[in-house]
C-alpha atoms as a PDB file:
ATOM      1  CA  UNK A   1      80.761  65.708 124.998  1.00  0.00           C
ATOM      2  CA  UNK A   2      84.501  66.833 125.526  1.00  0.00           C
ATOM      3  CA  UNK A   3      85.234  70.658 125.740  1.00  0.00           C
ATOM      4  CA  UNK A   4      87.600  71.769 123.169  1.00  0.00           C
ATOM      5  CA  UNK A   5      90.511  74.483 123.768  1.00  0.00           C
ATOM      6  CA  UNK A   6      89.576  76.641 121.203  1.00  0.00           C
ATOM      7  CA  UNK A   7      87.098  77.238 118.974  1.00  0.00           C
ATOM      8  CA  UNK A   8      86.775  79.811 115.967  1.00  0.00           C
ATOM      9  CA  UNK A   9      82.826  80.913 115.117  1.00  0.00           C
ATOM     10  CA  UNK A  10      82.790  82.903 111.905  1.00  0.00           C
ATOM     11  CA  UNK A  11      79.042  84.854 112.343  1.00  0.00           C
ATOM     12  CA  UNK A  12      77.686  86.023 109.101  1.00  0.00           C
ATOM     13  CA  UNK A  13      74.461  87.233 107.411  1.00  0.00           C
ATOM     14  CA  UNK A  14      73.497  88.201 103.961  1.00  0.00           C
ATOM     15  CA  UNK A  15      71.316  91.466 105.020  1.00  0.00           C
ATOM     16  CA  UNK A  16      74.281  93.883 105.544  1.00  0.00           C
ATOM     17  CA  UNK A  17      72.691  97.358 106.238  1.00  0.00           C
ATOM     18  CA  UNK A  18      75.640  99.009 104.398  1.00  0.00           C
ATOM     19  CA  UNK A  19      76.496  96.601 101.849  1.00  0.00           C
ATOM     20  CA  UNK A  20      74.202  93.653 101.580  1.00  0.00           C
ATOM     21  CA  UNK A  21      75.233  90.469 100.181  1.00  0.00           C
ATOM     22  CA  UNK A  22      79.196  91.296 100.843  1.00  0.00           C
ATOM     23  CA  UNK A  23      79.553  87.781 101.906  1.00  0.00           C
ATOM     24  CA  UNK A  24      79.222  86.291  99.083  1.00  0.00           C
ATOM     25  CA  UNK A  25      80.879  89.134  96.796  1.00  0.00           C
ATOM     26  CA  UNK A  26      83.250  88.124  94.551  1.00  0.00           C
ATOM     27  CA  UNK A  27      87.119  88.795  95.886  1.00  0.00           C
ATOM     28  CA  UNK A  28      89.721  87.274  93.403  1.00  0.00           C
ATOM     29  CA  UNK A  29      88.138  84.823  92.411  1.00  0.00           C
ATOM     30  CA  UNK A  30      85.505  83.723  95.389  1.00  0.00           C
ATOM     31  CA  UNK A  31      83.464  85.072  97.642  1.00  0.00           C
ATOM     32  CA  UNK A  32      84.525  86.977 100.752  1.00  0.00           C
ATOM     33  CA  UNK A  33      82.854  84.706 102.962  1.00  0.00           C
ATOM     34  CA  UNK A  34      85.168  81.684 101.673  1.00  0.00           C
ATOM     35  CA  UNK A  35      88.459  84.154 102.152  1.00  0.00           C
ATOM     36  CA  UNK A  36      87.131  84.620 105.878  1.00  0.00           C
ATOM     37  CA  UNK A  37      86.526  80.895 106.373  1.00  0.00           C
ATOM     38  CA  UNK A  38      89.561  79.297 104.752  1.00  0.00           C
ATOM     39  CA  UNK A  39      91.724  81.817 106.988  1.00  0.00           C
ATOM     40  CA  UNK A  40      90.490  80.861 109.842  1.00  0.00           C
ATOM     41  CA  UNK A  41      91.081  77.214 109.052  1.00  0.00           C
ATOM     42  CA  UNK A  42      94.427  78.161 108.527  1.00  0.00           C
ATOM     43  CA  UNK A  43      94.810  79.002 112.242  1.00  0.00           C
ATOM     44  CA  UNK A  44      96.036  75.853 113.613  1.00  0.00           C
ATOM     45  CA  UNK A  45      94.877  77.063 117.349  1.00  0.00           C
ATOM     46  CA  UNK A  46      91.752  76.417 116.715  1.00  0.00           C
ATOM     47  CA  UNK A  47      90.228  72.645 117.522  1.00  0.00           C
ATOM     48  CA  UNK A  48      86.946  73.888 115.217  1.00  0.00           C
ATOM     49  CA  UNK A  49      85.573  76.448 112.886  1.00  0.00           C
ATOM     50  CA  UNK A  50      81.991  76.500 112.720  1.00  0.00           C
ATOM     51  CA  UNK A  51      80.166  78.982 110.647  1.00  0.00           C
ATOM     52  CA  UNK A  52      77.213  81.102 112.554  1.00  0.00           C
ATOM     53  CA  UNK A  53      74.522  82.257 110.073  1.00  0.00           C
ATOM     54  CA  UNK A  54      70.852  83.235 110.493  1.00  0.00           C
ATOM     55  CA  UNK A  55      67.374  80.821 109.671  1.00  0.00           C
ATOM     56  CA  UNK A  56      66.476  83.245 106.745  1.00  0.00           C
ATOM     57  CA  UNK A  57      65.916  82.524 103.213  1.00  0.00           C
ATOM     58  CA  UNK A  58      68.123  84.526 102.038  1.00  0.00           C
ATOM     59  CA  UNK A  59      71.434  83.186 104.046  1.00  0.00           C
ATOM     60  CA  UNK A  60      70.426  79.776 102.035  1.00  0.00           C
ATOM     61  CA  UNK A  61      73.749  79.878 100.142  1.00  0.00           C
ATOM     62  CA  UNK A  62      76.123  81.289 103.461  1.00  0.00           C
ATOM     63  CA  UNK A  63      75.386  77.993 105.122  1.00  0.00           C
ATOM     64  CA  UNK A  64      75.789  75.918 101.685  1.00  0.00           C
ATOM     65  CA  UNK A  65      79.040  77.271 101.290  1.00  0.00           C
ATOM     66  CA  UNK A  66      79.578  76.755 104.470  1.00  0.00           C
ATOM     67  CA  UNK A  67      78.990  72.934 104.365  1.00  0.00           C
ATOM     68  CA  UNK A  68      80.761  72.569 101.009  1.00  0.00           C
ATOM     69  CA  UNK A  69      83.477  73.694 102.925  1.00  0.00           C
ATOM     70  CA  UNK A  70      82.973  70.980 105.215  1.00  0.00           C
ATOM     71  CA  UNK A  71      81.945  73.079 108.451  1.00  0.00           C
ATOM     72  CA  UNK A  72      79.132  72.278 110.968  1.00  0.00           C
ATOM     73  CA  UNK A  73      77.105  75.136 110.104  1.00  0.00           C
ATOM     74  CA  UNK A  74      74.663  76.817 112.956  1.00  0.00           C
ATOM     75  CA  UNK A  75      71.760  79.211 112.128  1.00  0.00           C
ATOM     76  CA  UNK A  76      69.322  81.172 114.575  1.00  0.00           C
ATOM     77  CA  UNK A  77      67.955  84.425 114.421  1.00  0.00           C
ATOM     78  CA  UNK A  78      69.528  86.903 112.634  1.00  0.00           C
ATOM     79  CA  UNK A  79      69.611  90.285 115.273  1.00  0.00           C
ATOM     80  CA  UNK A  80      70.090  88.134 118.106  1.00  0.00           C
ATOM     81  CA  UNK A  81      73.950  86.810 117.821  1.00  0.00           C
ATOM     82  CA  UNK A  82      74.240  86.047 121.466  1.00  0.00           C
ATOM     83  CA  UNK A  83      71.896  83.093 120.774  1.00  0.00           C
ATOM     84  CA  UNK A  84      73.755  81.974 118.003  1.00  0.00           C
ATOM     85  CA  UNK A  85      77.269  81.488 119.650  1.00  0.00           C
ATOM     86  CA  UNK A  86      74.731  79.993 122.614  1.00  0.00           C
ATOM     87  CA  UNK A  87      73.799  77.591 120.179  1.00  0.00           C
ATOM     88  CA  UNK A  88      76.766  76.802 118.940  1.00  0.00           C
ATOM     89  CA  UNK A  89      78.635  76.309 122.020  1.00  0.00           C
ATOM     90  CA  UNK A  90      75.567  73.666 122.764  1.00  0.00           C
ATOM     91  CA  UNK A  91      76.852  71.826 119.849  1.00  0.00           C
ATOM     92  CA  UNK A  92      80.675  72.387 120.429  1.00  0.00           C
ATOM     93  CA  UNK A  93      81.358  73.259 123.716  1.00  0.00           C
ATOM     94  CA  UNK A  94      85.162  75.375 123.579  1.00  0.00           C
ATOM     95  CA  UNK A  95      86.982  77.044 127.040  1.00  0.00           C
ATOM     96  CA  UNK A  96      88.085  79.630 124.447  1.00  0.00           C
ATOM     97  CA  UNK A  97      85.729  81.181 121.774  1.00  0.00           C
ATOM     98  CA  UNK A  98      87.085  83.683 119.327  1.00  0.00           C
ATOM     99  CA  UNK A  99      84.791  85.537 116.903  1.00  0.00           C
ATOM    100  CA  UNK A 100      85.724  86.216 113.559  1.00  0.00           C
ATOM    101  CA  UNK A 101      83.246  88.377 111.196  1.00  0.00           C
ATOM    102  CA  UNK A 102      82.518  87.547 107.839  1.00  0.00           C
ATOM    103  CA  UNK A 103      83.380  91.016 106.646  1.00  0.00           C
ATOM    104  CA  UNK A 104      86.786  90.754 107.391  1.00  0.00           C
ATOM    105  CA  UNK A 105      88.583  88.391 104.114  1.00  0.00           C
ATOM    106  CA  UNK A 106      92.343  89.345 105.812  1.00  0.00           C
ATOM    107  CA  UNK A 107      91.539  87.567 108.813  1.00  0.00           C
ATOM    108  CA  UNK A 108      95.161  87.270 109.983  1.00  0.00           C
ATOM    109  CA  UNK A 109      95.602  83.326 111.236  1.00  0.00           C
ATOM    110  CA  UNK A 110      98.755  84.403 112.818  1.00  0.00           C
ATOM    111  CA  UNK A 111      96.980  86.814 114.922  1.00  0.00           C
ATOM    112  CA  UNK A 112      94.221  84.854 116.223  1.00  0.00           C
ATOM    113  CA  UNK A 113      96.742  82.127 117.305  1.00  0.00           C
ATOM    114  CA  UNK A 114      98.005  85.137 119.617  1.00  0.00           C
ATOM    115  CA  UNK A 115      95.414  85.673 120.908  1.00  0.00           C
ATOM    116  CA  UNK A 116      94.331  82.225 121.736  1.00  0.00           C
ATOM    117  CA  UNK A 117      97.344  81.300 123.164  1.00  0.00           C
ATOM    118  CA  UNK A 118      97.593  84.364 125.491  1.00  0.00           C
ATOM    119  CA  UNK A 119      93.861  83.921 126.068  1.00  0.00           C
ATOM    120  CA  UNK A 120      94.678  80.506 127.415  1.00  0.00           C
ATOM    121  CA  UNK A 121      98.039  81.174 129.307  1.00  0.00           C
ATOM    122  CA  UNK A 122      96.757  84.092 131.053  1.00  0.00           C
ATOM    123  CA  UNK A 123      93.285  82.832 131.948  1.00  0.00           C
ATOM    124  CA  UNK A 124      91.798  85.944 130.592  1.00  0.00           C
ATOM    125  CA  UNK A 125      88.047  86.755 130.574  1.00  0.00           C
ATOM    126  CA  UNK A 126      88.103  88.597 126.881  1.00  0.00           C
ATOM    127  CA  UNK A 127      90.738  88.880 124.896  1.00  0.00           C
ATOM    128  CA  UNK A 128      91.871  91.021 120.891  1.00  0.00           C
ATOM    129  CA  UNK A 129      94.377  91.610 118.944  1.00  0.00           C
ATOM    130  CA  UNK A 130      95.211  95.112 119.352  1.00  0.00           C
ATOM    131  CA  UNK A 131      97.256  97.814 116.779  1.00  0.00           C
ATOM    132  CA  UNK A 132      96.650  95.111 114.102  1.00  0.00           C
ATOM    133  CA  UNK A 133      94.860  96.737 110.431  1.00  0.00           C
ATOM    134  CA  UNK A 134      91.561  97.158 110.987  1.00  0.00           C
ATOM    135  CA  UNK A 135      90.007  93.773 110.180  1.00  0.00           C
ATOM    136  CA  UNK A 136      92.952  91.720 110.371  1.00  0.00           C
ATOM    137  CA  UNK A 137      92.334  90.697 113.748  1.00  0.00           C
ATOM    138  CA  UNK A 138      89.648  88.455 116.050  1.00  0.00           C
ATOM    139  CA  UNK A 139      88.551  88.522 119.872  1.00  0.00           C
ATOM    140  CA  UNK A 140      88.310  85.642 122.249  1.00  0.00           C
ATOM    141  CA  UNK A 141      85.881  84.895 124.548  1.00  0.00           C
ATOM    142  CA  UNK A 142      85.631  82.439 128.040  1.00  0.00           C
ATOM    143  CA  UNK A 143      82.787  79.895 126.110  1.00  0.00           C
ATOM    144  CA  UNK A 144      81.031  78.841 129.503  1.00  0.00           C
ATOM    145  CA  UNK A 145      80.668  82.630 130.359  1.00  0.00           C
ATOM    146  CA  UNK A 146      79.533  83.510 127.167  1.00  0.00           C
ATOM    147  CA  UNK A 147      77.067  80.466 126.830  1.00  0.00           C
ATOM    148  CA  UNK A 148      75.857  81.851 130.731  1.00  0.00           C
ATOM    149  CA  UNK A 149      75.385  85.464 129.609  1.00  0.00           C
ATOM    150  CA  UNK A 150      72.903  84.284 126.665  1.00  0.00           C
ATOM    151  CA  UNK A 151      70.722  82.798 129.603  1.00  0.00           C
ATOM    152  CA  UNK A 152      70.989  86.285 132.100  1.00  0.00           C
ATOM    153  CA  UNK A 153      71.320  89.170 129.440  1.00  0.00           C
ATOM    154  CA  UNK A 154      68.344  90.657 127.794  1.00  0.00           C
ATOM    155  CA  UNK A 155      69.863  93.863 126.574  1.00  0.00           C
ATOM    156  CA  UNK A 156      69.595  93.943 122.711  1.00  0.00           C
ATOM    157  CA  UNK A 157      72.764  95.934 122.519  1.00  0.00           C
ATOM    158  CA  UNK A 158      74.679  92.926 124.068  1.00  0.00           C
ATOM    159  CA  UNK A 159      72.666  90.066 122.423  1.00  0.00           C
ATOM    160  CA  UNK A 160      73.443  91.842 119.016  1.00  0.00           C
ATOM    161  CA  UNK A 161      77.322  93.216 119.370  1.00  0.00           C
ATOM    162  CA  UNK A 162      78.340  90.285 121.991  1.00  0.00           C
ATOM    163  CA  UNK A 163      81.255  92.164 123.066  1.00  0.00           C
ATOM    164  CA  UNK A 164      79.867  95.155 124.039  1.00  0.00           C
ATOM    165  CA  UNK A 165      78.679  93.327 127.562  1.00  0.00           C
ATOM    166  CA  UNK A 166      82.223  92.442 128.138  1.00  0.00           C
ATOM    167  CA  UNK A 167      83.580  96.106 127.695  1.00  0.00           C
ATOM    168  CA  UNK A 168      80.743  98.135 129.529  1.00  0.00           C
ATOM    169  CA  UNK A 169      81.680  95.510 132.784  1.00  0.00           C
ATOM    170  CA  UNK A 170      85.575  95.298 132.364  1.00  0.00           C
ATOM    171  CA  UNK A 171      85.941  96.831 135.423  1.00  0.00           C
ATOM    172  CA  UNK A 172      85.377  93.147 137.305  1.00  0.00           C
ATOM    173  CA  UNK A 173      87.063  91.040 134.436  1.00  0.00           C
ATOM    174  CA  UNK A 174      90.506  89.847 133.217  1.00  0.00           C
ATOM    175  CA  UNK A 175      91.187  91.396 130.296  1.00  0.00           C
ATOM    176  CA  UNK A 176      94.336  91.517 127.945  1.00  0.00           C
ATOM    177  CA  UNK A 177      94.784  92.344 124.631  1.00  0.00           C
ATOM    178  CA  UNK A 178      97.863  90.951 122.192  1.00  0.00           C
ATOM    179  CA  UNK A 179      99.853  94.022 120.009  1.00  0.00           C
ATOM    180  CA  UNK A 180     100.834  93.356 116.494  1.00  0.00           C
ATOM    181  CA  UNK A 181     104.207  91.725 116.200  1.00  0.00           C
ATOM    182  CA  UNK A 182     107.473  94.115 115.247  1.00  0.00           C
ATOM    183  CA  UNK A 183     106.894  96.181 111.862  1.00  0.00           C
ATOM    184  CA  UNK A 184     103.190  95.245 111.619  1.00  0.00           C
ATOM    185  CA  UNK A 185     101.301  98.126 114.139  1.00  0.00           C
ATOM    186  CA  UNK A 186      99.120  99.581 111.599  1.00  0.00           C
ATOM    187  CA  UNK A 187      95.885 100.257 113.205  1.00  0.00           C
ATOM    188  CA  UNK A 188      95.381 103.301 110.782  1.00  0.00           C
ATOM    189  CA  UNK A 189      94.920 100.743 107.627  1.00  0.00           C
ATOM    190  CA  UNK A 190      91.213  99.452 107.087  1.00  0.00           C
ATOM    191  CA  UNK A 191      90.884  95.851 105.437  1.00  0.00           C
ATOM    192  CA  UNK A 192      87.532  95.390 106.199  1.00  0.00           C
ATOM    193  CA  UNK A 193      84.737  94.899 103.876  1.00  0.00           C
ATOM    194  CA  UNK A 194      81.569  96.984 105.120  1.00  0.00           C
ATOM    195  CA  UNK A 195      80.715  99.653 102.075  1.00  0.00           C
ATOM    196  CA  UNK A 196      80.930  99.579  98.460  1.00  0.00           C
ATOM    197  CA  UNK A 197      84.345 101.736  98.749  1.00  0.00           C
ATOM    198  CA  UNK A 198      85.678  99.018 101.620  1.00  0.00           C
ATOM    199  CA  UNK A 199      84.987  95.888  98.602  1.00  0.00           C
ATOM    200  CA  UNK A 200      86.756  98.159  95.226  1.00  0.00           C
ATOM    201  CA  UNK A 201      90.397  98.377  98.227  1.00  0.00           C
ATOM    202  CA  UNK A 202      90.081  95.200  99.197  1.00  0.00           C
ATOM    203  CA  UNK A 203      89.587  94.143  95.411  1.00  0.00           C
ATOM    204  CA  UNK A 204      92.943  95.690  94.501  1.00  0.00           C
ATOM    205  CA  UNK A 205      94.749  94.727  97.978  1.00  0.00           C
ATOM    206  CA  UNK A 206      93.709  90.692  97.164  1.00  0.00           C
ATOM    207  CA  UNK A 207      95.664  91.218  93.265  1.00  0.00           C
ATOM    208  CA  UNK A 208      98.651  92.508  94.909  1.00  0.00           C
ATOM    209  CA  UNK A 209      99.075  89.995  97.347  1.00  0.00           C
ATOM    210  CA  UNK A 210     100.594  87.515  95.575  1.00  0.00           C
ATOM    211  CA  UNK A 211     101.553  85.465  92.350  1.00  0.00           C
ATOM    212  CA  UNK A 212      98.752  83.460  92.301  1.00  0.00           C
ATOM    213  CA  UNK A 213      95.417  82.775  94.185  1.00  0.00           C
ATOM    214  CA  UNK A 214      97.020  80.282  96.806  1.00  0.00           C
ATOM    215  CA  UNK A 215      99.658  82.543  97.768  1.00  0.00           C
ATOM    216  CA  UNK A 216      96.955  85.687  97.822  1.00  0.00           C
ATOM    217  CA  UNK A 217      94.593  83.506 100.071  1.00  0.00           C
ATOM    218  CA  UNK A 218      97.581  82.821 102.582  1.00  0.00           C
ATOM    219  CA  UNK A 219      99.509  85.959 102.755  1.00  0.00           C
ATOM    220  CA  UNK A 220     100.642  86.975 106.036  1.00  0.00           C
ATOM    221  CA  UNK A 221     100.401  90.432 107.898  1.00  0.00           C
ATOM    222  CA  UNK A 222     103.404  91.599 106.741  1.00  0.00           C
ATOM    223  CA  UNK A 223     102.708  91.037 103.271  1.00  0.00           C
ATOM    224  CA  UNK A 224      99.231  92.447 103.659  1.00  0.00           C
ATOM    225  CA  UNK A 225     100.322  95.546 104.974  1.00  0.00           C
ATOM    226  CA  UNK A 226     103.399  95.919 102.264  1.00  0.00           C
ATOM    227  CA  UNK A 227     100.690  95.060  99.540  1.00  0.00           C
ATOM    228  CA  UNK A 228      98.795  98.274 101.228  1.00  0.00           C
ATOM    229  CA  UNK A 229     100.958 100.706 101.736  1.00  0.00           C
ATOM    230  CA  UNK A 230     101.762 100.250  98.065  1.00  0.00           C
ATOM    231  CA  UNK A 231      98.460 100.553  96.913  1.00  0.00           C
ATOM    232  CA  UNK A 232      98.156 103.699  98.811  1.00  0.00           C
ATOM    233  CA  UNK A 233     101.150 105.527  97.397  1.00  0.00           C
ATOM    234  CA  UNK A 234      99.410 104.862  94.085  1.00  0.00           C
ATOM    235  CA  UNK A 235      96.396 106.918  95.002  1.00  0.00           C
END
């Protein structure tokens, strides 16, 4: 099976502690989940998107809209999301894995094809978009180390938050981060969706975005952050 350069792995479940069912909230017009996924296609450094969901009843309709959108769809259990990115890479073996969470619909593709590419170039062990609105950006992982630490980690911290291994050892790895271009530092704005309050912003930022839902679904960082700043002078 040949290794790809980069693959994207959306991770998603339905049993949100804060704000269950999110992914599949409506946000202009469809659910987050498909904002998240379709924005991530858009990022044309990645070889593959593959959606990472968990075997449970309930996340049923995640991996059906996931396979309507025509991605390979993964699911394993639902605390332990080390396995599933172990699983995945078993299926799709990648040099470069980037995460992307399905609670975060502005997703910038412009971003995460910054971060792959320096990811790449540099030969870095992890890898994120830094000074970026909260949400708008992804991290990138090395996908044989990542498919190694699922077979010598038992920590339930690092098995659950599959980052947090790479920061508590980044004293013996390569790690870089990519700033937000010119104009677009904004790490004080918050575009995720993780409460009730997080869904009713993001609800307005998606009708400001644009003239239509096309344009909405594909605005850039720049036009995210305009859209707002403008809905925060309103408030």
């Amino acid at each position: 099976m040949s290794e790809l350069a980069a693959l994207g792995v959306v991770q998603c479940r339905m049993a949100s502690t804060r704000l269950p069912g999110k992914a599949l909230a409506d946000l202009d017009g469809r659910p987050v989940l498909e904002w998240v996924l379709r924005r991530a296609l858009a990022c044309r450094a990645l070889d593959r998107v593959v959606l990472a969901t968990t075997t449970g009843p309930e996340d049923e309709p995640v991996a059906a809209l996931g396979r309507a959108l025509g991605l390979p769809v993964v699911r394993g259990e639902a605390a332990n999301v080390l396995a599933r990115f172990a699983a995945v890479l078993e299926a799709h073996p990648a040099r470069c894995v980037v995460r992307i969470t399905a609670d975060n619909p502005f997703t910038d593709p412009a971003t995460v094809q910054r971060v792959v590419r320096h990811f790449l170039a540099a030969g870095l062990d992890y890898c994120y978009a830094a000074r970026v609105p909260y949400g708008a950006g992804a991290d990138a992982f090395p996908g044989p180390l990542l498919a190694g630490l699922h077979q010598r980690t038992q920590d339930p911290r690092h098995r659950e938050h599959i980052n947090t291994w790479f920061l508590d050892n980044h004293l013996g790895l390569r790690i870089g981060c990519v700033d937000a271009p010119p104009g677009c530092e904004r790490p004080d704005a918050r575009v995720t969706v993780d409460t009730a309050q997080d869904l009713t912003l993001a609800r307005a930022l998606a009708a400001r975005l644009g003239p239509n839902p096309e344009a909405r679904l594909g605005a850039g960082l720049a036009e995210l952050i305009d859209a707002y700043d403008r809905l925060r002078a309103k408030e």
